[in-house]
Protein backbone atom coordinates (compact mmCIF):
# COMPACT_ATOMS: atom_id res chain seq x y z
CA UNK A 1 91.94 84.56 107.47
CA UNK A 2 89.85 82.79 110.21
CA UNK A 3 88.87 84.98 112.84
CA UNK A 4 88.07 83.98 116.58
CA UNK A 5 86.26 86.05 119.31
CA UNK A 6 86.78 85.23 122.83
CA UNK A 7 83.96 86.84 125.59
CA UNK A 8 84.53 86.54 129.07
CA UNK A 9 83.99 88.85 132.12
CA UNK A 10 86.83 90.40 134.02
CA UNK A 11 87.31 92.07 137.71
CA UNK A 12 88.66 95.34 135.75
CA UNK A 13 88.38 96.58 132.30
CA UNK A 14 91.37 98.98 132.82
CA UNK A 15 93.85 96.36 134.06
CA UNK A 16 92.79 93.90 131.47
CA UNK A 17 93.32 96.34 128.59
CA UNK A 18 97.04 97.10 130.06
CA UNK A 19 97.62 93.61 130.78
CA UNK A 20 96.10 92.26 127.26
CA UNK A 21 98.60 93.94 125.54
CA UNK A 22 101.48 92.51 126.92
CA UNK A 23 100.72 89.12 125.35
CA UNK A 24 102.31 89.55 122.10
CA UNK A 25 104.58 86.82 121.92
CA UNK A 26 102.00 84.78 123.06
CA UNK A 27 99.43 85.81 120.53
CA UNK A 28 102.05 85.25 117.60
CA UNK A 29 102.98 81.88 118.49
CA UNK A 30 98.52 81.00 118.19
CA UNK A 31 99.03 82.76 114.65
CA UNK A 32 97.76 86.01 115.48
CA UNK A 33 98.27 88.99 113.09
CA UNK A 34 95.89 91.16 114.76
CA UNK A 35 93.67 91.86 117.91
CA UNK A 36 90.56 93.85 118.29
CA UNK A 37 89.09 94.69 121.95
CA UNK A 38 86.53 96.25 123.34
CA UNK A 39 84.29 95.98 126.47
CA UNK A 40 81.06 96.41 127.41
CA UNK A 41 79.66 98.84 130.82
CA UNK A 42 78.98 95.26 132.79
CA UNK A 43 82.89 94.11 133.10
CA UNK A 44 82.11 92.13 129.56
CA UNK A 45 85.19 92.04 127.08
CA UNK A 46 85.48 90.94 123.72
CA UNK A 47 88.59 90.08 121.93
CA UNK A 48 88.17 89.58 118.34
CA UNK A 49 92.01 87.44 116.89
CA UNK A 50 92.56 87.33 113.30
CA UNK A 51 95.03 84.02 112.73
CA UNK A 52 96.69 82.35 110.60
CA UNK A 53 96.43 78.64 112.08
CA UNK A 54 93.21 78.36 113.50
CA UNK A 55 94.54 74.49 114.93
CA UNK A 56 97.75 76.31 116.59
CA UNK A 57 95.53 78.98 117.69
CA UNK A 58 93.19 76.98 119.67
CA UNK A 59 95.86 74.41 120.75
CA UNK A 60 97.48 77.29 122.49
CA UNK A 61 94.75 78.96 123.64
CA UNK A 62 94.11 75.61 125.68
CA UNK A 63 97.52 75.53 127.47
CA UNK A 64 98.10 76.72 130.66
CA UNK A 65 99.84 79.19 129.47
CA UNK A 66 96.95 80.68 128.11
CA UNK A 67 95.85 80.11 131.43
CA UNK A 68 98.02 81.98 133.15
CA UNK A 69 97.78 85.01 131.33
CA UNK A 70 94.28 84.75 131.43
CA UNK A 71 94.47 84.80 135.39
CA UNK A 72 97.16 87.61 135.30
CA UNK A 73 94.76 89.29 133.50
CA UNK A 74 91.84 89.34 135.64
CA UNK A 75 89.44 87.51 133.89
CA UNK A 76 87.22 85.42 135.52
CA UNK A 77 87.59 81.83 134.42
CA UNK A 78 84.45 80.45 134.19
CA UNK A 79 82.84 83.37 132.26
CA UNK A 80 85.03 82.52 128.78
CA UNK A 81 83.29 81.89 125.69
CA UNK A 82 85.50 81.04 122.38
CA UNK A 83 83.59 81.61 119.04
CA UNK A 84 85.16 80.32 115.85
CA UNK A 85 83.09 82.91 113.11
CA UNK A 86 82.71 80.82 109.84
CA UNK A 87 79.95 83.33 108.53
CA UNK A 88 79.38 86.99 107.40
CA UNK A 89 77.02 88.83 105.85
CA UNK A 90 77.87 91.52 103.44
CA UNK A 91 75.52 94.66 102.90
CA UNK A 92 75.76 96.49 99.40
């Protein structure tokens, strides 16, 4: 399942936790089955998005509804990065 991790900063890591999760419906219609976040001491977030339709994913993800909830969210719009991870390494 392709997996995507979005990095951006935000103005509050407590508010965009709460307000993250509220996005279900919006994460299922990208393909999402699952979410991992997590944050950093600087206002850095990380969302890691396991989907099923990596097109659908990032044809949502471009919408302004995407947008919206983004801004809702507190994140800061410049400071998002999208990865696409097509590699992993696998220790024995």
């Amino acid at each position: 399942m392709p997996l995507v991790g979005v990095r951006a900063k935000v103005e509050s890591e407590e508010k965009w936790k709460e307000e993250f999760k509220t996005h279900g419906e919006l994460f299922k219609s990208q393909g999402v089955s699952i979410a991992y976040m997590g944050s950093a001491d600087n206002k850095s977030v990380l969302a890691i998005f396991e989907t099923d339709d990596l097109d659908k994913f990032n044809e949502i993800f471009d919408s302004e509804e995407t947008a919206k909830a983004m801004s809702n969210d507190g994140i800061e719009k410049d400071s998002v990065e999208k990865f696409i991870i097509t590699d992993q390494l696998v220790i024995m």
